[in-house]
N, C-alpha and C. Protein backbone atom coordinates (compact mmCIF):
# COMPACT_ATOMS: atom_id res chain seq x y z
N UNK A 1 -42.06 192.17 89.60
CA UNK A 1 -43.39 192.40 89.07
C UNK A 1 -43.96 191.05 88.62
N UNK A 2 -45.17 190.74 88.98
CA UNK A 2 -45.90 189.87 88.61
C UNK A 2 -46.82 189.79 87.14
N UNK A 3 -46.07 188.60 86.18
CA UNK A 3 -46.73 188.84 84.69
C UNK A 3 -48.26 188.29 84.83
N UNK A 4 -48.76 189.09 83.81
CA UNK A 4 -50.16 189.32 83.63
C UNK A 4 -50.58 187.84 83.48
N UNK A 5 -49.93 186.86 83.39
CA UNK A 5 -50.69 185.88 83.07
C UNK A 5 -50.85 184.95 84.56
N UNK A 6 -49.87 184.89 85.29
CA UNK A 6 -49.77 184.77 86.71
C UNK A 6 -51.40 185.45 87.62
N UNK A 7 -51.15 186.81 87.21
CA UNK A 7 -52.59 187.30 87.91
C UNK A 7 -53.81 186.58 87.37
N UNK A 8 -53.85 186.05 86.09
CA UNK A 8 -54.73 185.77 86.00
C UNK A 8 -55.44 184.40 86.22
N UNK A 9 -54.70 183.68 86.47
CA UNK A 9 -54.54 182.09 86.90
C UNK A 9 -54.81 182.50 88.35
N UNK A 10 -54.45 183.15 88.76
CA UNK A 10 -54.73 183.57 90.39
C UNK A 10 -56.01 184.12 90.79
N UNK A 11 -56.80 184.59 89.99
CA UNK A 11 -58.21 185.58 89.71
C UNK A 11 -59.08 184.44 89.64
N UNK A 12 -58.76 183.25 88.28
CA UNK A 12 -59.25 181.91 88.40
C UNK A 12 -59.28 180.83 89.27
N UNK A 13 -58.51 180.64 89.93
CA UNK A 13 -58.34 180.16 91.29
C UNK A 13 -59.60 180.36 92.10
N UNK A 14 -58.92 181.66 92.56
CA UNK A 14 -60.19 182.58 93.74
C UNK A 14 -61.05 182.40 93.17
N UNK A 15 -61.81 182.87 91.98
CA UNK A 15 -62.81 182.87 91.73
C UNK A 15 -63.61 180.85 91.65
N UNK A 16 -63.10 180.40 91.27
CA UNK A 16 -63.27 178.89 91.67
C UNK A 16 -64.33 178.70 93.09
N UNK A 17 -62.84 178.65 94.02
CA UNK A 17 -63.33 178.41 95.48
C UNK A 17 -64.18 179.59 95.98
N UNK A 18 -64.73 180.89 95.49
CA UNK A 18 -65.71 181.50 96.16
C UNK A 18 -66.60 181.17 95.12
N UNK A 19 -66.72 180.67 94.05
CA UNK A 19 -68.41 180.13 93.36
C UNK A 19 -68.18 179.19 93.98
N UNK A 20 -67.74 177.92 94.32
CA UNK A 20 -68.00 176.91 94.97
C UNK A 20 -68.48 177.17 96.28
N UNK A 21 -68.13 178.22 97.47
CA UNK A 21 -68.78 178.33 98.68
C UNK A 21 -70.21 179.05 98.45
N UNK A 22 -69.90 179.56 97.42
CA UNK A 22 -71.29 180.74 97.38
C UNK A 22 -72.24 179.48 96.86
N UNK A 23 -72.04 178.80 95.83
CA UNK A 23 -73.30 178.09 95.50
C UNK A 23 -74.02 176.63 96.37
N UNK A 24 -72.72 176.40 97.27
CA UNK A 24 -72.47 175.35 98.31
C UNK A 24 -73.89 175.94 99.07
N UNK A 25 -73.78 177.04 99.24
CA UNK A 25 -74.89 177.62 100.49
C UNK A 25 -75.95 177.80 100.11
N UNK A 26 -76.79 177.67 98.96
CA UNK A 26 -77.59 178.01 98.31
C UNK A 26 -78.78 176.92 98.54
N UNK A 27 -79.84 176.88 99.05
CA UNK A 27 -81.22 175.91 99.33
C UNK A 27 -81.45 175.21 98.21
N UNK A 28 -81.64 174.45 97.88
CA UNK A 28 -82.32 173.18 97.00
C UNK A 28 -83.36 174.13 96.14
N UNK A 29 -84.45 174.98 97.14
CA UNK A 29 -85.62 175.38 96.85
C UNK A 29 -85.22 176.62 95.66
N UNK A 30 -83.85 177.16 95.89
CA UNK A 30 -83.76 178.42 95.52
C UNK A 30 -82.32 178.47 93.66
N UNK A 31 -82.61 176.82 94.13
CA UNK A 31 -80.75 176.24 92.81
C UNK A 31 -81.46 176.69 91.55
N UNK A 32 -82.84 176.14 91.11
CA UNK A 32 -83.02 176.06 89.59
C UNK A 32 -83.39 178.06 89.67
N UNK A 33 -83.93 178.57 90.12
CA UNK A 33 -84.23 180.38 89.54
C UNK A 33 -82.91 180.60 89.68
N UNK A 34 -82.19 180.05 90.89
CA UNK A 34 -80.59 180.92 90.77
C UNK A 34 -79.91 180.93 89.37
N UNK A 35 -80.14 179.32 88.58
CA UNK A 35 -79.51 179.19 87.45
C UNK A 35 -80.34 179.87 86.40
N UNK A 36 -81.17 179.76 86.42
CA UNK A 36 -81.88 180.35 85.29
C UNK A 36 -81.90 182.10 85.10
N UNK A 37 -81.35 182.64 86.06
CA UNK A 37 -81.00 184.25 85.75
C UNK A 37 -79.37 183.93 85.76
N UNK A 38 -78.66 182.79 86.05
CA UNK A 38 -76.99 182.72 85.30
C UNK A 38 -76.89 182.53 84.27
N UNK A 39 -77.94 181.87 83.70
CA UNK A 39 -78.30 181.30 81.98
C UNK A 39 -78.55 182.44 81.42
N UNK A 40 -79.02 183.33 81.85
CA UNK A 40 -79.09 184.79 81.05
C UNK A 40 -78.38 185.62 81.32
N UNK A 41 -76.86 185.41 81.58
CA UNK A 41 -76.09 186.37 81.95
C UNK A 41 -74.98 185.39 80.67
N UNK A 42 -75.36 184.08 80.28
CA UNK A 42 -74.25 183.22 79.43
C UNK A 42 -75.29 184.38 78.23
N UNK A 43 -75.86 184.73 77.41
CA UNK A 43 -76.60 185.18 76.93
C UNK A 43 -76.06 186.40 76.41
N UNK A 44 -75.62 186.86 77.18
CA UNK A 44 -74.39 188.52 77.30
C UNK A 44 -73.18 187.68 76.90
N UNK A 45 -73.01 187.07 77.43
CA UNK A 45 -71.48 186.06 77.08
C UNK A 45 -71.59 185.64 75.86
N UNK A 46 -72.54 184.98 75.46
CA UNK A 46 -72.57 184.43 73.87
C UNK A 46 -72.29 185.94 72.85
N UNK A 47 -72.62 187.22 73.38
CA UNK A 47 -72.45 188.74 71.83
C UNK A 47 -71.11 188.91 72.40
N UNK A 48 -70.54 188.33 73.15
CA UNK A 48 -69.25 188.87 73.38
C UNK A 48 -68.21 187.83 72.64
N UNK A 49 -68.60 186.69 72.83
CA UNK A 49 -67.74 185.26 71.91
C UNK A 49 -68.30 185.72 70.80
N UNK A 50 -69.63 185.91 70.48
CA UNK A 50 -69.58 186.70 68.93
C UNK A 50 -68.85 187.71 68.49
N UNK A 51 -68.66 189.07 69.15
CA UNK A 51 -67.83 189.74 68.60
C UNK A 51 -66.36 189.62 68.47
N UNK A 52 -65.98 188.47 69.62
CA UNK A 52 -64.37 188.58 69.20
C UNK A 52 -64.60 187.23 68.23
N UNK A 53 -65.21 186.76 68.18
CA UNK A 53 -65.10 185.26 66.77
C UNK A 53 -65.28 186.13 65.42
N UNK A 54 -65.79 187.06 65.39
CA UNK A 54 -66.20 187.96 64.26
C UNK A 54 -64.98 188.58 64.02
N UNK A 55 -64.82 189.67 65.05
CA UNK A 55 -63.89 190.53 64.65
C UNK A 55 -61.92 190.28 64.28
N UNK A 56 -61.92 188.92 64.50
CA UNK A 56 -60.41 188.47 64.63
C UNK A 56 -60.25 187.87 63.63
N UNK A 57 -58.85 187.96 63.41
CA UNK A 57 -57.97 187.72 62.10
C UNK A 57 -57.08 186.77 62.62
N UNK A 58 -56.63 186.01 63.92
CA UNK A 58 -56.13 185.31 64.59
C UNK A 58 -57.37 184.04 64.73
N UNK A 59 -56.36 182.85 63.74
CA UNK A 59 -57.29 181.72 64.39
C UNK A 59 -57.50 180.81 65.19
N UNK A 60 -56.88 181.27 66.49
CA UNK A 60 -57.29 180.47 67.74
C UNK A 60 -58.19 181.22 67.89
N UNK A 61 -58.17 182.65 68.04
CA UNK A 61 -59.27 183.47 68.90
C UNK A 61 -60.37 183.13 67.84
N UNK A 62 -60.64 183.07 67.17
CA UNK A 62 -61.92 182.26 66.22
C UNK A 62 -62.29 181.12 66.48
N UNK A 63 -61.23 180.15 66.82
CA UNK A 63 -61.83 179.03 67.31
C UNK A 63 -62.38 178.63 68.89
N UNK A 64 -61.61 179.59 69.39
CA UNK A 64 -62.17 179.83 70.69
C UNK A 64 -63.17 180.55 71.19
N UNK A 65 -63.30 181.72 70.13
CA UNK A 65 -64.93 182.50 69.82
C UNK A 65 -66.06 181.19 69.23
N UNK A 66 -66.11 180.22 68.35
CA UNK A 66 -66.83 179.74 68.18
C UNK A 66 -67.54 178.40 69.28
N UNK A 67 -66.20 178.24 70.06
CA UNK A 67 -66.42 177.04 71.13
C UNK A 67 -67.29 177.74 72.09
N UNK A 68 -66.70 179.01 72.50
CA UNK A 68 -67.81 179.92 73.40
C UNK A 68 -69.10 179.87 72.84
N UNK A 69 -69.35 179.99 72.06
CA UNK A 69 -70.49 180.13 71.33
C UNK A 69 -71.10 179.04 71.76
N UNK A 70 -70.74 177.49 71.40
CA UNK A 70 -72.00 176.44 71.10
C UNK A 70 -71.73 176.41 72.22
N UNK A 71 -70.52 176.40 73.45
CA UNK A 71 -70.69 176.39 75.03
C UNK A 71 -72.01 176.93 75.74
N UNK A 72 -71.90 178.64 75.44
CA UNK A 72 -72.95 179.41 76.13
C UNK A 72 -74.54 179.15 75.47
N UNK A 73 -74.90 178.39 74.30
CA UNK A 73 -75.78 178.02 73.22
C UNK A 73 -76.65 177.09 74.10
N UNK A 74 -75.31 175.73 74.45
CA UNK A 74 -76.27 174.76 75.16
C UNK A 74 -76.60 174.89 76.79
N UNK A 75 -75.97 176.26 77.15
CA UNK A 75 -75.83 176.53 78.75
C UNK A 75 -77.34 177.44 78.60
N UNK A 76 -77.42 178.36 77.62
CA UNK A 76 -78.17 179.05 77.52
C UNK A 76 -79.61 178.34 77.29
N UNK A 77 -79.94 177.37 76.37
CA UNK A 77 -80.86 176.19 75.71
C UNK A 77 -81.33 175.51 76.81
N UNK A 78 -80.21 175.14 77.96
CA UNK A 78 -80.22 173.64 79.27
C UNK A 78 -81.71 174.48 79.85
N UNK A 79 -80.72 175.89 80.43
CA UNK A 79 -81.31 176.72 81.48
C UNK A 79 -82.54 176.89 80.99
N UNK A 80 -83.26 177.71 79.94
CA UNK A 80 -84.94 177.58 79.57
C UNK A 80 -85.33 176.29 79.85
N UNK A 81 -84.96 175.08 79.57
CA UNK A 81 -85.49 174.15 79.31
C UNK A 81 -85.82 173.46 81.22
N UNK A 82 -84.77 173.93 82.03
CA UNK A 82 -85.13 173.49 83.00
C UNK A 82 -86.14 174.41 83.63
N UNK A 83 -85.75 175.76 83.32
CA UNK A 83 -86.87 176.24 84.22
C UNK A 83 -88.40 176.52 83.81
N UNK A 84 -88.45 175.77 82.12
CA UNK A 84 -89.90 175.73 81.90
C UNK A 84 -90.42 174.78 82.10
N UNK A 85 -89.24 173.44 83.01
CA UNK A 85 -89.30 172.31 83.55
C UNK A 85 -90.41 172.35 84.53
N UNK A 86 -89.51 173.55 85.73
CA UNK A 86 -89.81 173.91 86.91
C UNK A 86 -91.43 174.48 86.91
N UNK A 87 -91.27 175.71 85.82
CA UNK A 87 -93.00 176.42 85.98
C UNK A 87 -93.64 175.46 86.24
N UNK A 88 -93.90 174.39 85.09
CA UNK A 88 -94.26 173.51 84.31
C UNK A 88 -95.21 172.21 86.06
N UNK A 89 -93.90 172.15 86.82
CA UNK A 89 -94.40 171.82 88.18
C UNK A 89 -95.47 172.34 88.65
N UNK A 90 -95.76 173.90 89.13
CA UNK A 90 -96.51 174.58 89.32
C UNK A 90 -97.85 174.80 88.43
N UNK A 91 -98.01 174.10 87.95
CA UNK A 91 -99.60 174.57 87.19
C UNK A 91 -100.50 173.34 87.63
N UNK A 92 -102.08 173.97 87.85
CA UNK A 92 -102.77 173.15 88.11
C UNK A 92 -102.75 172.09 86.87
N UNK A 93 -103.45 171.02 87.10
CA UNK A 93 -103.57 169.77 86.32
C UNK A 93 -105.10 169.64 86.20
C-alpha cells in the first residue's frame, strides 16, 4: 500500500506539468483575464487559510495558515491591480 504522503507528492507532480502545458498554450491576448479569474479563485483560498489559521491549536498549521494568507493577499492585490492595468488600456483618451 502506498502512504498517503507518497500520493500526494505524486498529485503535485502531475499537477505541476499539466498547469505548465495548459498555461504553455494559452495566447498572449487571453494570459492577463485568464489570471485575473485565478486571482479570484486565491480569494476562496485565502477563507480557507483563514479558517484553518483560526481554528488550530497546532503551531505550524497557524503559521502556515498565516503565510497562506499574506501569499493569497498579494496574489489576490497583484491580480486587480493588473487587470485594472489592462481595462485601463482600453478606454478612450
Amino acid at each position: 500500500m502506498v502512504p498517503f504522503f507518497m500520493v500526494g507528492i505524486y498529485v503535485f507532480v502531475l499537477s505541476v506539468f499539466v498547469g505548465f502545458e495548459i498555461i504553455s498554450k494559452v495566447p498572449p491576448m487571453l494570459h492577463t483575464p485568464l489570471m485575473s479569474g485565478t486571482n479570484a479563485i486565491s480569494g476562496i483560498t485565502m477563507v480557507g487559510a483563514v479558517l484553518a489559521a483560526g481554528h488550530s491549536e497546532n503551531t505550524l498549521a497557524i503559521i502556515l495558515g498565516v503565510s497562506a494568507v499574506v501569499c493569497g493577499t498579494i496574489n489576490v492585490v497583484g491580480g486587480y491591480l493588473v487587470t485594472n492595468r489592462m481595462l485601463r488600456m482600453f478606454k478612450k483618451k
